[in-house]
PDB file of N, CA and C in Angstrom:
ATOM      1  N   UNK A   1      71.087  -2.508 114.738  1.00  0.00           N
ATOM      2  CA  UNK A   1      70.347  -3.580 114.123  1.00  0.00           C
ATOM      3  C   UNK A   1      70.857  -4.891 114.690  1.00  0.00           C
ATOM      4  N   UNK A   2      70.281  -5.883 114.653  1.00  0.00           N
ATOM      5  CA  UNK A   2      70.167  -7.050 115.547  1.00  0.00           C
ATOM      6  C   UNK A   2      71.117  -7.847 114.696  1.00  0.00           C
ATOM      7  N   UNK A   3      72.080  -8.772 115.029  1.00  0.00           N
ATOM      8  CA  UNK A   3      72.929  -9.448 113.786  1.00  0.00           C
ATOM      9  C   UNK A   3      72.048 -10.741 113.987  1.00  0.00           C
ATOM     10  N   UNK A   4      72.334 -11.661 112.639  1.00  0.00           N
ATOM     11  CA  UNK A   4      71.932 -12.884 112.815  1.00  0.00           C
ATOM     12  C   UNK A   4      73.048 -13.653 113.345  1.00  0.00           C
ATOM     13  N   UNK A   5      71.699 -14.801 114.392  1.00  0.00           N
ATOM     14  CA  UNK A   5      72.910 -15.816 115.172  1.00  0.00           C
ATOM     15  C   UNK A   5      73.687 -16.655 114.025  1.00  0.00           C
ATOM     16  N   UNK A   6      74.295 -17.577 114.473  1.00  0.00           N
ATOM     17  CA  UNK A   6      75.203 -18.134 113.805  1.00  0.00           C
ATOM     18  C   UNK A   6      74.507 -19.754 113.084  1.00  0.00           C
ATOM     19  N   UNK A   7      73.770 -19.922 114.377  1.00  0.00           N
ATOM     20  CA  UNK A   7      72.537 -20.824 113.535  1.00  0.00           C
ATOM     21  C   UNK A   7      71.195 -20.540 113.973  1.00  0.00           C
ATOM     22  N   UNK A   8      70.578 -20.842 112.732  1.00  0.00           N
ATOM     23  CA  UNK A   8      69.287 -20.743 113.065  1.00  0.00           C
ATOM     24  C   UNK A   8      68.457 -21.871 113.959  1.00  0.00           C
ATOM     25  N   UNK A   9      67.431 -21.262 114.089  1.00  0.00           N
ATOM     26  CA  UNK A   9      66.459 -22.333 114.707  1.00  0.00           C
ATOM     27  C   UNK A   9      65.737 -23.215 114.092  1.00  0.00           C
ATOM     28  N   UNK A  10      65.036 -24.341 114.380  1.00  0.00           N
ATOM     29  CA  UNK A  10      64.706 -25.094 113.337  1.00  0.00           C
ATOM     30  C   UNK A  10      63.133 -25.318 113.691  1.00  0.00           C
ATOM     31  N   UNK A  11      62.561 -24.544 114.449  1.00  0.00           N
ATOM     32  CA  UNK A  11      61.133 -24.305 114.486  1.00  0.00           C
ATOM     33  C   UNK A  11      60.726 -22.828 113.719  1.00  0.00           C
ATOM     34  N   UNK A  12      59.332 -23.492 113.307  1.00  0.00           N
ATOM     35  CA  UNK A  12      58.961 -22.085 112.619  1.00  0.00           C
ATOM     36  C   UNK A  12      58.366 -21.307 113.278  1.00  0.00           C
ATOM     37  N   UNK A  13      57.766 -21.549 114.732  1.00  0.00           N
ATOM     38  CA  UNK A  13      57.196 -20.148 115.735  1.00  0.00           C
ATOM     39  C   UNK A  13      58.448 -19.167 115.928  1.00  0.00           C
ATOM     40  N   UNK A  14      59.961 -19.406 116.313  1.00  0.00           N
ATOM     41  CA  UNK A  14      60.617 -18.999 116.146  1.00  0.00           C
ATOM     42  C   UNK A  14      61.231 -18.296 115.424  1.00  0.00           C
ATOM     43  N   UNK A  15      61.255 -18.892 113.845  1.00  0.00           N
ATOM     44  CA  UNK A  15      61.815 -18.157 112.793  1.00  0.00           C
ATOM     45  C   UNK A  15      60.692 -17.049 112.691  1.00  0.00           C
ATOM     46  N   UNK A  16      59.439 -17.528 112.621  1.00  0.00           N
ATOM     47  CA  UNK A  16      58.580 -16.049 112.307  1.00  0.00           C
ATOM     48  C   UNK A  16      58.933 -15.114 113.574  1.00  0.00           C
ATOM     49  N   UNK A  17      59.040 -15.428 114.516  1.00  0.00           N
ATOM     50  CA  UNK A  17      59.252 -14.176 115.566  1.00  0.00           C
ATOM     51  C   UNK A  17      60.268 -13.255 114.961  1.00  0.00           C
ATOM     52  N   UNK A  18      61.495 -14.080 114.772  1.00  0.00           N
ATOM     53  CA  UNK A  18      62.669 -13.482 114.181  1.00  0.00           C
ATOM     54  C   UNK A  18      62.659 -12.668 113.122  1.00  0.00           C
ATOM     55  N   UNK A  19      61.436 -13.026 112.010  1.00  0.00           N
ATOM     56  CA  UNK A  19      61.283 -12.298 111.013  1.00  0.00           C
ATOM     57  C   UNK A  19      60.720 -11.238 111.148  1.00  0.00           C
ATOM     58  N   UNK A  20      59.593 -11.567 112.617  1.00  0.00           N
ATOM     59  CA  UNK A  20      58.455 -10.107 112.741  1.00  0.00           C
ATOM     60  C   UNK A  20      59.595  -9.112 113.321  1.00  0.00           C
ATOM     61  N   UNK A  21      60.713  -9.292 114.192  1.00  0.00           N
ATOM     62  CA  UNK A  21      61.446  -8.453 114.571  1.00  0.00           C
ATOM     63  C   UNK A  21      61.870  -7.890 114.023  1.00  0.00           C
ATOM     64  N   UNK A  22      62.782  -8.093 112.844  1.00  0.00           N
ATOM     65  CA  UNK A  22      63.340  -8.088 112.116  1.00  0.00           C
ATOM     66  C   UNK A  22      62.944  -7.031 110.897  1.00  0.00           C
ATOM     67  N   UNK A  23      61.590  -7.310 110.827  1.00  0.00           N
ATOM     68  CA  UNK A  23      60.657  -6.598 110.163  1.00  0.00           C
ATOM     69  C   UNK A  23      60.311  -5.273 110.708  1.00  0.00           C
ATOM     70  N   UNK A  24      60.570  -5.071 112.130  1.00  0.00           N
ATOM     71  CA  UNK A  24      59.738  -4.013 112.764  1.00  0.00           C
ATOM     72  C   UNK A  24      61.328  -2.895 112.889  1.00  0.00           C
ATOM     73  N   UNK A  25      62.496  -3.603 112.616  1.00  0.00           N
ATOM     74  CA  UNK A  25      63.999  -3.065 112.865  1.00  0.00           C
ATOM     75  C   UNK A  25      63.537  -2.561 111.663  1.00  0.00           C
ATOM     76  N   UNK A  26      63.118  -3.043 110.635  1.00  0.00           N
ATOM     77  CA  UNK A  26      63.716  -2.486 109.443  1.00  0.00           C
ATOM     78  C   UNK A  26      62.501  -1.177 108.981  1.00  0.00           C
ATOM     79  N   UNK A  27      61.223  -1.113 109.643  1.00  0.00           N
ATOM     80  CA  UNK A  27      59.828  -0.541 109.913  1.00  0.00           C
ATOM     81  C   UNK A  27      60.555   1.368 110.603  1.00  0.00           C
ATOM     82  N   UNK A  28      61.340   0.723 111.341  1.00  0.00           N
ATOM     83  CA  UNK A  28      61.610   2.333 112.154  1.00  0.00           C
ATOM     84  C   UNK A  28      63.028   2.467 111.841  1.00  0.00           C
ATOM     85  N   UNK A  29      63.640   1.804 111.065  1.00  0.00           N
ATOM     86  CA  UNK A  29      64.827   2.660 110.527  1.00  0.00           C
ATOM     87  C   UNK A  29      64.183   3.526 109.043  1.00  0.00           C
ATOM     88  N   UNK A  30      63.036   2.755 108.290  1.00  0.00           N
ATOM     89  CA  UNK A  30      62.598   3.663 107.096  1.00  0.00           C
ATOM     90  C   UNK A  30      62.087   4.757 107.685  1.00  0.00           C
ATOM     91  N   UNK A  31      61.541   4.784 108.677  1.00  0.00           N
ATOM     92  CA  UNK A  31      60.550   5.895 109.540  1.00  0.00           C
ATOM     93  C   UNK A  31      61.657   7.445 109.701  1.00  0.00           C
ATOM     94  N   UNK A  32      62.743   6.067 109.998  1.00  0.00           N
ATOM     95  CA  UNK A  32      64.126   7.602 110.918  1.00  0.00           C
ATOM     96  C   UNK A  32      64.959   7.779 109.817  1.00  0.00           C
ATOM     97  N   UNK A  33      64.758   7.134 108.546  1.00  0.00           N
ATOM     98  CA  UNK A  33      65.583   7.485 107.111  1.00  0.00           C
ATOM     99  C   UNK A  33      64.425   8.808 107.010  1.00  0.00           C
ATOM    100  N   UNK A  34      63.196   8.505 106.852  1.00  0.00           N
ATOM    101  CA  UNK A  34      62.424   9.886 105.996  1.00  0.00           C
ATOM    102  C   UNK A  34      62.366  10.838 106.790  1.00  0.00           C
ATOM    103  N   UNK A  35      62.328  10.593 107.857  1.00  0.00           N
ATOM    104  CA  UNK A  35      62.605  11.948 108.764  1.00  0.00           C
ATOM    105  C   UNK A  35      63.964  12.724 108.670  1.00  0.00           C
ATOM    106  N   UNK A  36      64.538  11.971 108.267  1.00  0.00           N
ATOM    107  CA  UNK A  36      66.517  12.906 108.209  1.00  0.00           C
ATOM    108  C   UNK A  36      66.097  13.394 106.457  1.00  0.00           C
ATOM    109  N   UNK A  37      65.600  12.388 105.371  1.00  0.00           N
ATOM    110  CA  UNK A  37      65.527  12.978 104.579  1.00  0.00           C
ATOM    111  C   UNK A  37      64.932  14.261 104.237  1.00  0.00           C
ATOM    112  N   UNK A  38      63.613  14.682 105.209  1.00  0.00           N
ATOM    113  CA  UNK A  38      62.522  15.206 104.938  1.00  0.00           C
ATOM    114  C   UNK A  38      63.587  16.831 106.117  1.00  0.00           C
ATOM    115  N   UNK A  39      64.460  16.472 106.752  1.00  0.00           N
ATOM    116  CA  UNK A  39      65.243  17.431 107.723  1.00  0.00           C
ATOM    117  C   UNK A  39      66.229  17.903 106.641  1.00  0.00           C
ATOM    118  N   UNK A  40      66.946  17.337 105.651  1.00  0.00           N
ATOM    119  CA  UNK A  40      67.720  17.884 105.133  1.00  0.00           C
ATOM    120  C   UNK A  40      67.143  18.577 103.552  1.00  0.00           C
ATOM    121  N   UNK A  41      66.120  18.279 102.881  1.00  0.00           N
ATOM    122  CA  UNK A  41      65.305  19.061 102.605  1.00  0.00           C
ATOM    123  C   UNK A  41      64.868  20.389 102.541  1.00  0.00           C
ATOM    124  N   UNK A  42      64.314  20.725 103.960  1.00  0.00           N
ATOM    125  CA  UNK A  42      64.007  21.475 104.773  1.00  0.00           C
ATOM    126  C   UNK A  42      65.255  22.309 104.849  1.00  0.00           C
ATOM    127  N   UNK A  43      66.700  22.035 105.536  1.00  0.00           N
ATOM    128  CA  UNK A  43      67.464  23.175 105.512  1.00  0.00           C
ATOM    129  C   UNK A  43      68.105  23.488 104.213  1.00  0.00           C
ATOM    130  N   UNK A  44      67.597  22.187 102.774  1.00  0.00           N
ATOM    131  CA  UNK A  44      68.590  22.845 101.752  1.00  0.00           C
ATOM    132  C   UNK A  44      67.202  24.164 101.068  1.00  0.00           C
ATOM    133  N   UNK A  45      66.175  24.147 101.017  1.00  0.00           N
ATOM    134  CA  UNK A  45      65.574  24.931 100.950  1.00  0.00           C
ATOM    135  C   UNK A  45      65.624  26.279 102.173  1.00  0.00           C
ATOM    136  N   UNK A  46      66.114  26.398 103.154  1.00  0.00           N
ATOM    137  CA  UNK A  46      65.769  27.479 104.323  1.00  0.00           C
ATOM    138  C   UNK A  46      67.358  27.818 103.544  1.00  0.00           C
ATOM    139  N   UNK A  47      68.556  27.138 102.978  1.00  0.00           N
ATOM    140  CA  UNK A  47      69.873  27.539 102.807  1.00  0.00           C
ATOM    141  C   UNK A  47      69.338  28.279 100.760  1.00  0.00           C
ATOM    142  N   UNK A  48      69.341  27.784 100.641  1.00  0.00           N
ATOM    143  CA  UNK A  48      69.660  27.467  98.751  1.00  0.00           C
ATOM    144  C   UNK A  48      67.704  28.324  98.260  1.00  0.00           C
ATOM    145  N   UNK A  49      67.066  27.850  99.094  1.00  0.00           N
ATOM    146  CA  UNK A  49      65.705  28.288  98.302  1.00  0.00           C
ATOM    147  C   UNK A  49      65.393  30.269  98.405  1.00  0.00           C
ATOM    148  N   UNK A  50      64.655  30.281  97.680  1.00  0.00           N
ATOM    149  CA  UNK A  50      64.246  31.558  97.399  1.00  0.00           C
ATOM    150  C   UNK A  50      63.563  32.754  98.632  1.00  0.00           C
ATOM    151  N   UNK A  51      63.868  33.392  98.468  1.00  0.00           N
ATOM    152  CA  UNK A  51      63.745  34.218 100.051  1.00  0.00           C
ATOM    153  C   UNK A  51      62.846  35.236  99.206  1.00  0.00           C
ATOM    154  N   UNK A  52      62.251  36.201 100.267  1.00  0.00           N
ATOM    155  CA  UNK A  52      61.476  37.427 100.008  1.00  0.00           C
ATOM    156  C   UNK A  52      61.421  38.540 101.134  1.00  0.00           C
ATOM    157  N   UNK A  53      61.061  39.146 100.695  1.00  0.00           N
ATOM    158  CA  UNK A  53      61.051  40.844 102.075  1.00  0.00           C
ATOM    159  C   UNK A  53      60.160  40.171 102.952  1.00  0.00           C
ATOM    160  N   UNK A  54      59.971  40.127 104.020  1.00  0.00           N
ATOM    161  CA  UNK A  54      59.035  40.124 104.979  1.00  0.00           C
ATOM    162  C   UNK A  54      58.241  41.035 105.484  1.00  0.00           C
ATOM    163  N   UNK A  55      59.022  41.999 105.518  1.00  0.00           N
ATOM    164  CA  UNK A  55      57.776  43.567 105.759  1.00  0.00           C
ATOM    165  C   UNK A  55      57.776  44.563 104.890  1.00  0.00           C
ATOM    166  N   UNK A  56      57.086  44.615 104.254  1.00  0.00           N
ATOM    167  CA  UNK A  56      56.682  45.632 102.598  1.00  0.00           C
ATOM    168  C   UNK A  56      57.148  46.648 103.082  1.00  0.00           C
ATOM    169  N   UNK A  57      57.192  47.384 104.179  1.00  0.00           N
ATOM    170  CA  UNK A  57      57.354  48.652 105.041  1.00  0.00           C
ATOM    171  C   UNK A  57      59.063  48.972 105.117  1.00  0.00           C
ATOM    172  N   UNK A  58      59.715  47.915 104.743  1.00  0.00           N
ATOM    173  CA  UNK A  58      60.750  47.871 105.357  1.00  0.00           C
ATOM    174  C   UNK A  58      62.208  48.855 104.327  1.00  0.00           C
ATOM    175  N   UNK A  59      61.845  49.020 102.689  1.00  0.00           N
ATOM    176  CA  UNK A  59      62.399  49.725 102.123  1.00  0.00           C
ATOM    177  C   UNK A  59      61.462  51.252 102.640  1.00  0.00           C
ATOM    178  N   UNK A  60      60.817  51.430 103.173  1.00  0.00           N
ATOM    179  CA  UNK A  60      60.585  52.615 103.479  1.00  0.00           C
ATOM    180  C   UNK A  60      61.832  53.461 104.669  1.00  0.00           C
ATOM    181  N   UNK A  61      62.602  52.389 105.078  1.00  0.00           N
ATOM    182  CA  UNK A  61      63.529  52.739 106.287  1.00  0.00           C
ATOM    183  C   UNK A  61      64.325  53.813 105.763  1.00  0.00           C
ATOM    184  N   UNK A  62      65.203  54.126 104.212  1.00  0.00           N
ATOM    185  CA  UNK A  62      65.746  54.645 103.415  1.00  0.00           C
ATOM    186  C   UNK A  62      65.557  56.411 103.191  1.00  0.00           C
ATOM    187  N   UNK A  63      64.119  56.244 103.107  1.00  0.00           N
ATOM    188  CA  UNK A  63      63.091  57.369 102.359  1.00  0.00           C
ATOM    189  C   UNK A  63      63.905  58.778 103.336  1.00  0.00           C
ATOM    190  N   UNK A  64      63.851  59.045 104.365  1.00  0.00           N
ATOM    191  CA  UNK A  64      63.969  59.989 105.127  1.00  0.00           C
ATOM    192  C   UNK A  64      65.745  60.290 104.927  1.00  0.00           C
ATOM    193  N   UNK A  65      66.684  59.617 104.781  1.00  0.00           N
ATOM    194  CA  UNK A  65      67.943  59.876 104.450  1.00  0.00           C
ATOM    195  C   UNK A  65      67.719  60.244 102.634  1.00  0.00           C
ATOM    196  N   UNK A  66      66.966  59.940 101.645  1.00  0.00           N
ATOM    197  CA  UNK A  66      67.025  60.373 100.883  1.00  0.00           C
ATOM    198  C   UNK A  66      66.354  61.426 100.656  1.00  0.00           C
ATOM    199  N   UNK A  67      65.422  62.357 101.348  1.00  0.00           N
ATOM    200  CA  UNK A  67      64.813  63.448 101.196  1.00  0.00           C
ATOM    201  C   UNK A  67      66.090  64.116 101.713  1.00  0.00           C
ATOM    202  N   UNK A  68      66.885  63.965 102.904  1.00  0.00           N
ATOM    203  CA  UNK A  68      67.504  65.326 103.528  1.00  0.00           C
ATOM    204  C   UNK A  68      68.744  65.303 102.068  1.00  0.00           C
ATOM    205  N   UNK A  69      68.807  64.034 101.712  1.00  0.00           N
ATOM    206  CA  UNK A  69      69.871  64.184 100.476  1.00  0.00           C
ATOM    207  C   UNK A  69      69.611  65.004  99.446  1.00  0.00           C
ATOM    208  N   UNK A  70      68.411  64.786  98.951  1.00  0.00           N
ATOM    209  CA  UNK A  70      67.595  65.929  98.000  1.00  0.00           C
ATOM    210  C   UNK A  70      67.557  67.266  98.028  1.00  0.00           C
ATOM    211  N   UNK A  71      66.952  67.237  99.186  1.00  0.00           N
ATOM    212  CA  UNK A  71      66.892  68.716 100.339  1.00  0.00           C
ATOM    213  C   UNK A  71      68.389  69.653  99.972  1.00  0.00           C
ATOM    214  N   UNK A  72      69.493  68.893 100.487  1.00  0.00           N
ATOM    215  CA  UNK A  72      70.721  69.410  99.996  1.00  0.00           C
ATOM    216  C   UNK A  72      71.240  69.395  98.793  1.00  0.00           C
ATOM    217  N   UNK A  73      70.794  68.753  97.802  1.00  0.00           N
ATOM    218  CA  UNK A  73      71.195  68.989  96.678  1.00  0.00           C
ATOM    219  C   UNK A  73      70.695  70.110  96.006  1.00  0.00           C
ATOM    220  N   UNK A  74      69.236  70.348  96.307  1.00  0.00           N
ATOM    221  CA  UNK A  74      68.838  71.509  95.818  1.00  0.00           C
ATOM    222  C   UNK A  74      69.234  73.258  96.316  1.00  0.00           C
ATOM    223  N   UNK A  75      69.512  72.774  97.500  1.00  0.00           N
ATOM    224  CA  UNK A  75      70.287  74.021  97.957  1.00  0.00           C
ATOM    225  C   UNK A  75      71.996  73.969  97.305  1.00  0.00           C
ATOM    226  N   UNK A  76      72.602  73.209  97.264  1.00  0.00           N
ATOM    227  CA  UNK A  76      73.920  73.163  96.447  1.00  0.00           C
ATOM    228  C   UNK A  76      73.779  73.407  94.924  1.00  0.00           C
ATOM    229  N   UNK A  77      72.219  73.333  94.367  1.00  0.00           N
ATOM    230  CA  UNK A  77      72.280  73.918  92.544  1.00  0.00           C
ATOM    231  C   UNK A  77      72.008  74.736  92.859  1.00  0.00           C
ATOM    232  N   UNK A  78      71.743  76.330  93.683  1.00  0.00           N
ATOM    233  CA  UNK A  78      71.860  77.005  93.607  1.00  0.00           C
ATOM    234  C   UNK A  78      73.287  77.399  93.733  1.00  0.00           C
ATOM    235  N   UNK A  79      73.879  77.250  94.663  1.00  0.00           N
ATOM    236  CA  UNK A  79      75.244  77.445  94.414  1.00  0.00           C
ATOM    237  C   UNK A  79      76.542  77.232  93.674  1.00  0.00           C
ATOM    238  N   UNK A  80      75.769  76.800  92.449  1.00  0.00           N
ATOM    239  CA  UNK A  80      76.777  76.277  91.447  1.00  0.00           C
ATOM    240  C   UNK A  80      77.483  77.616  90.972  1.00  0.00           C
ATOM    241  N   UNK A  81      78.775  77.012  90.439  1.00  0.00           N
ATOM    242  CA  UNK A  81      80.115  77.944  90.116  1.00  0.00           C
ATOM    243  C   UNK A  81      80.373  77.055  88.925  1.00  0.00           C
ATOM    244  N   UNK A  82      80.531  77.882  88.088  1.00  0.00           N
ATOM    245  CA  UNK A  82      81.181  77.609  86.656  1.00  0.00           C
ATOM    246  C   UNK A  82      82.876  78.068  86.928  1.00  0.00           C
ATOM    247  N   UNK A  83      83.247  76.986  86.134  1.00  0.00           N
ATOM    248  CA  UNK A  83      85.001  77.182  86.906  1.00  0.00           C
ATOM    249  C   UNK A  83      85.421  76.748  85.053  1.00  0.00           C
ATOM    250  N   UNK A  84      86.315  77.846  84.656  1.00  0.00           N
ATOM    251  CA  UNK A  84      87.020  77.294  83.507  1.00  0.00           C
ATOM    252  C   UNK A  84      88.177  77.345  83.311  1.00  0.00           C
ATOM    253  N   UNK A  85      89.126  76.625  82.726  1.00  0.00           N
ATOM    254  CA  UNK A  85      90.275  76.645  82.558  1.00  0.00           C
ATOM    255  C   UNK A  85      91.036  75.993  80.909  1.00  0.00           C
ATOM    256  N   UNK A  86      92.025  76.261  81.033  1.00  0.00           N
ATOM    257  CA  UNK A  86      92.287  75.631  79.251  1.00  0.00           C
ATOM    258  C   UNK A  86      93.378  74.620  79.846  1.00  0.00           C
ATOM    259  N   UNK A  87      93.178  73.851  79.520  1.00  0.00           N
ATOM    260  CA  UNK A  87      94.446  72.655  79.244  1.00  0.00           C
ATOM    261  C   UNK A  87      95.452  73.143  78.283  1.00  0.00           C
ATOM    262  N   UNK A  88      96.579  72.006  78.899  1.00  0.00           N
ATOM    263  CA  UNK A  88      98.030  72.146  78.330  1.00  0.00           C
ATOM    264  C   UNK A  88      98.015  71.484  76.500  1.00  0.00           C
ATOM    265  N   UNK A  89      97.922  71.138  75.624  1.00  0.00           N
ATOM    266  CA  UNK A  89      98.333  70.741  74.660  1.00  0.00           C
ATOM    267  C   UNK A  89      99.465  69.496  75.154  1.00  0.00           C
ATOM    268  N   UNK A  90      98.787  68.267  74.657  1.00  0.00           N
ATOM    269  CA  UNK A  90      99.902  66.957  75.007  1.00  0.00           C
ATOM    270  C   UNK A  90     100.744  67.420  73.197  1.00  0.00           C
ATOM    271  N   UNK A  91     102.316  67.259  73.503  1.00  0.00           N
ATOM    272  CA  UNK A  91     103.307  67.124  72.527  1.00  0.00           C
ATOM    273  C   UNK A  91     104.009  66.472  73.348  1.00  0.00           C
ATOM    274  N   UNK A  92     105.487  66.934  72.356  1.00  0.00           N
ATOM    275  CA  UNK A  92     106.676  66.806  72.804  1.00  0.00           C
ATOM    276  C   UNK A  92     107.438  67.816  72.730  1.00  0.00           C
ATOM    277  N   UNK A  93     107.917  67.821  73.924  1.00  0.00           N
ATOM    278  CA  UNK A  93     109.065  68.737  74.331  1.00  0.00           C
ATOM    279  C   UNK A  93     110.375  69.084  73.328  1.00  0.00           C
ATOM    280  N   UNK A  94     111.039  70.321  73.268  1.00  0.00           N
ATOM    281  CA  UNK A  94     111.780  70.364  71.928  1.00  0.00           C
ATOM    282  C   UNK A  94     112.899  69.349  72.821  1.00  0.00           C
ATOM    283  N   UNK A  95     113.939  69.085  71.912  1.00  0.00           N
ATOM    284  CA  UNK A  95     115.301  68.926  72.409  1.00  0.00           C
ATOM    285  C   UNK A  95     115.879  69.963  73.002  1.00  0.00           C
ATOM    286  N   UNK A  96     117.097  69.557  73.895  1.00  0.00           N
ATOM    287  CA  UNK A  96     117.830  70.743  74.589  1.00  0.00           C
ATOM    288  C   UNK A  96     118.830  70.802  74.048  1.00  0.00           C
ATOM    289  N   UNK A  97     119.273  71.996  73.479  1.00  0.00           N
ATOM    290  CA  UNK A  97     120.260  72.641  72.501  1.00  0.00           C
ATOM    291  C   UNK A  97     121.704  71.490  72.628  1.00  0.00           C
ATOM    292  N   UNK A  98     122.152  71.044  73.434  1.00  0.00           N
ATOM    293  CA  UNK A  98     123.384  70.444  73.338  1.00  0.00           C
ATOM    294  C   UNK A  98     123.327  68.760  72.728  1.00  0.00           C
ATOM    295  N   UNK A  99     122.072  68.478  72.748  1.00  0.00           N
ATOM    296  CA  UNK A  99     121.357  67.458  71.982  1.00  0.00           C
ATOM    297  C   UNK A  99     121.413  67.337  70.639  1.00  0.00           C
ATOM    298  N   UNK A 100     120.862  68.536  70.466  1.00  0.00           N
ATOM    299  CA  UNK A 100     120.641  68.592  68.603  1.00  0.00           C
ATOM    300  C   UNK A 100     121.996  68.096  67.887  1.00  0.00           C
ATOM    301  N   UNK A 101     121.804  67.768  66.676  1.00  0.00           N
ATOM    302  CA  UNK A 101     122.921  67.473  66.043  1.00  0.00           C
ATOM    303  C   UNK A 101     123.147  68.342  64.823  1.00  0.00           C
ATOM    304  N   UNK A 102     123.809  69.114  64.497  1.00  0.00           N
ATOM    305  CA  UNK A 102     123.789  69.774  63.204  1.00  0.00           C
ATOM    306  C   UNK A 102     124.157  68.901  62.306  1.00  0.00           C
ATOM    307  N   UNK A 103     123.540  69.172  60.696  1.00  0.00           N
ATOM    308  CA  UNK A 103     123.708  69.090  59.789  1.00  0.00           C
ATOM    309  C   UNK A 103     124.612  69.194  58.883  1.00  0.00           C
TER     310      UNK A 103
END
Protein backbone atom coordinates (compact mmCIF):
# COMPACT_ATOMS: atom_id res chain seq x y z
CA UNK A 1 0.00 0.00 0.00
CA UNK A 2 1.20 3.42 -0.99
CA UNK A 3 2.24 5.56 2.30
CA UNK A 4 1.21 9.11 2.51
CA UNK A 5 3.82 11.84 1.60
CA UNK A 6 4.79 13.94 4.28
CA UNK A 7 2.95 16.91 2.80
CA UNK A 8 0.27 17.20 0.93
CA UNK A 9 -0.49 19.04 -2.12
CA UNK A 10 -2.42 22.02 -2.17
CA UNK A 11 -4.30 21.59 -5.48
CA UNK A 12 -7.37 19.68 -5.71
CA UNK A 13 -6.72 17.85 -9.29
CA UNK A 14 -4.08 16.32 -7.32
CA UNK A 15 -5.59 15.46 -4.10
CA UNK A 16 -8.48 13.74 -6.05
CA UNK A 17 -5.96 11.70 -8.07
CA UNK A 18 -4.51 10.68 -4.77
CA UNK A 19 -7.79 9.76 -3.46
CA UNK A 20 -8.88 7.83 -6.76
CA UNK A 21 -5.64 5.80 -6.14
CA UNK A 22 -5.98 5.31 -3.08
CA UNK A 23 -9.41 4.19 -3.55
CA UNK A 24 -8.56 1.64 -6.21
CA UNK A 25 -5.51 0.23 -3.43
CA UNK A 26 -8.11 -0.21 -1.15
CA UNK A 27 -10.80 -1.73 -4.24
CA UNK A 28 -8.27 -4.85 -4.81
CA UNK A 29 -7.09 -5.48 -1.45
CA UNK A 30 -11.15 -6.12 -0.51
CA UNK A 31 -11.19 -8.19 -3.81
CA UNK A 32 -7.84 -10.32 -2.47
CA UNK A 33 -9.37 -10.24 1.31
CA UNK A 34 -12.66 -12.24 -0.15
CA UNK A 35 -10.85 -14.40 -2.15
CA UNK A 36 -8.50 -15.76 0.87
CA UNK A 37 -11.70 -15.61 2.84
CA UNK A 38 -13.85 -17.50 0.42
CA UNK A 39 -10.21 -20.10 0.13
CA UNK A 40 -10.23 -20.74 3.68
CA UNK A 41 -13.83 -21.56 3.82
CA UNK A 42 -13.53 -23.89 1.23
CA UNK A 43 -10.70 -25.98 2.96
CA UNK A 44 -12.42 -25.65 6.49
CA UNK A 45 -15.36 -27.37 4.92
CA UNK A 46 -13.18 -30.03 2.46
CA UNK A 47 -11.25 -30.49 6.35
CA UNK A 48 -14.16 -30.26 9.18
CA UNK A 49 -17.42 -30.63 6.77
CA UNK A 50 -19.43 -33.69 6.27
CA UNK A 51 -18.25 -36.36 3.85
CA UNK A 52 -20.25 -39.30 2.18
CA UNK A 53 -19.50 -42.72 0.20
CA UNK A 54 -18.90 -41.88 -3.26
CA UNK A 55 -19.64 -45.18 -4.86
CA UNK A 56 -22.80 -47.01 -3.40
CA UNK A 57 -20.95 -50.17 -4.88
CA UNK A 58 -18.20 -49.77 -2.76
CA UNK A 59 -19.40 -51.69 0.63
CA UNK A 60 -20.08 -54.41 -1.74
CA UNK A 61 -16.05 -54.94 -1.79
CA UNK A 62 -16.60 -56.99 1.72
CA UNK A 63 -19.52 -59.37 0.54
CA UNK A 64 -17.27 -62.16 -1.02
CA UNK A 65 -14.84 -62.46 2.19
CA UNK A 66 -17.99 -62.73 4.14
CA UNK A 67 -19.69 -65.56 2.25
CA UNK A 68 -16.34 -67.79 2.29
CA UNK A 69 -16.59 -66.82 6.19
CA UNK A 70 -20.11 -68.22 6.36
CA UNK A 71 -19.31 -70.99 4.03
CA UNK A 72 -16.84 -72.09 6.85
CA UNK A 73 -18.72 -71.61 9.62
CA UNK A 74 -21.27 -73.83 8.51
CA UNK A 75 -19.02 -76.55 7.81
CA UNK A 76 -17.33 -76.05 11.43
CA UNK A 77 -21.26 -76.49 13.12
CA UNK A 78 -21.15 -79.55 11.90
CA UNK A 79 -18.20 -80.38 13.60
CA UNK A 80 -18.99 -79.29 16.87
CA UNK A 81 -17.66 -81.27 20.03
CA UNK A 82 -19.21 -80.94 23.30
CA UNK A 83 -16.23 -80.95 25.74
CA UNK A 84 -17.10 -81.17 29.59
CA UNK A 85 -15.32 -80.85 32.53
CA UNK A 86 -16.02 -79.95 36.37
CA UNK A 87 -14.16 -77.23 38.00
CA UNK A 88 -12.13 -77.09 41.13
CA UNK A 89 -14.27 -75.61 44.09
CA UNK A 90 -12.51 -72.03 45.10
CA UNK A 91 -11.76 -72.49 49.22
CA UNK A 92 -9.10 -72.55 51.33
CA UNK A 93 -6.52 -74.78 51.74
CA UNK A 94 -6.36 -76.62 55.27
CA UNK A 95 -3.34 -75.59 57.39
CA UNK A 96 -0.21 -77.74 57.42
CA UNK A 97 -0.07 -79.83 60.51
CA UNK A 98 2.99 -78.01 62.14
CA UNK A 99 0.90 -74.78 61.90
CA UNK A 100 -2.04 -75.72 63.82
CA UNK A 101 -2.02 -74.77 67.30
CA UNK A 102 -3.56 -77.06 69.85
CA UNK A 103 -5.88 -76.26 72.32
Amino acid sequence: MKSLPETLPDETNALQKMVLDYQSTVDQLQEKLKWYEEQFCLFQHQRFGASSEKCPDQMELFNEAESILDSLKQDDSDLEETISYQRKKPGRKPLSKHMVLSQ
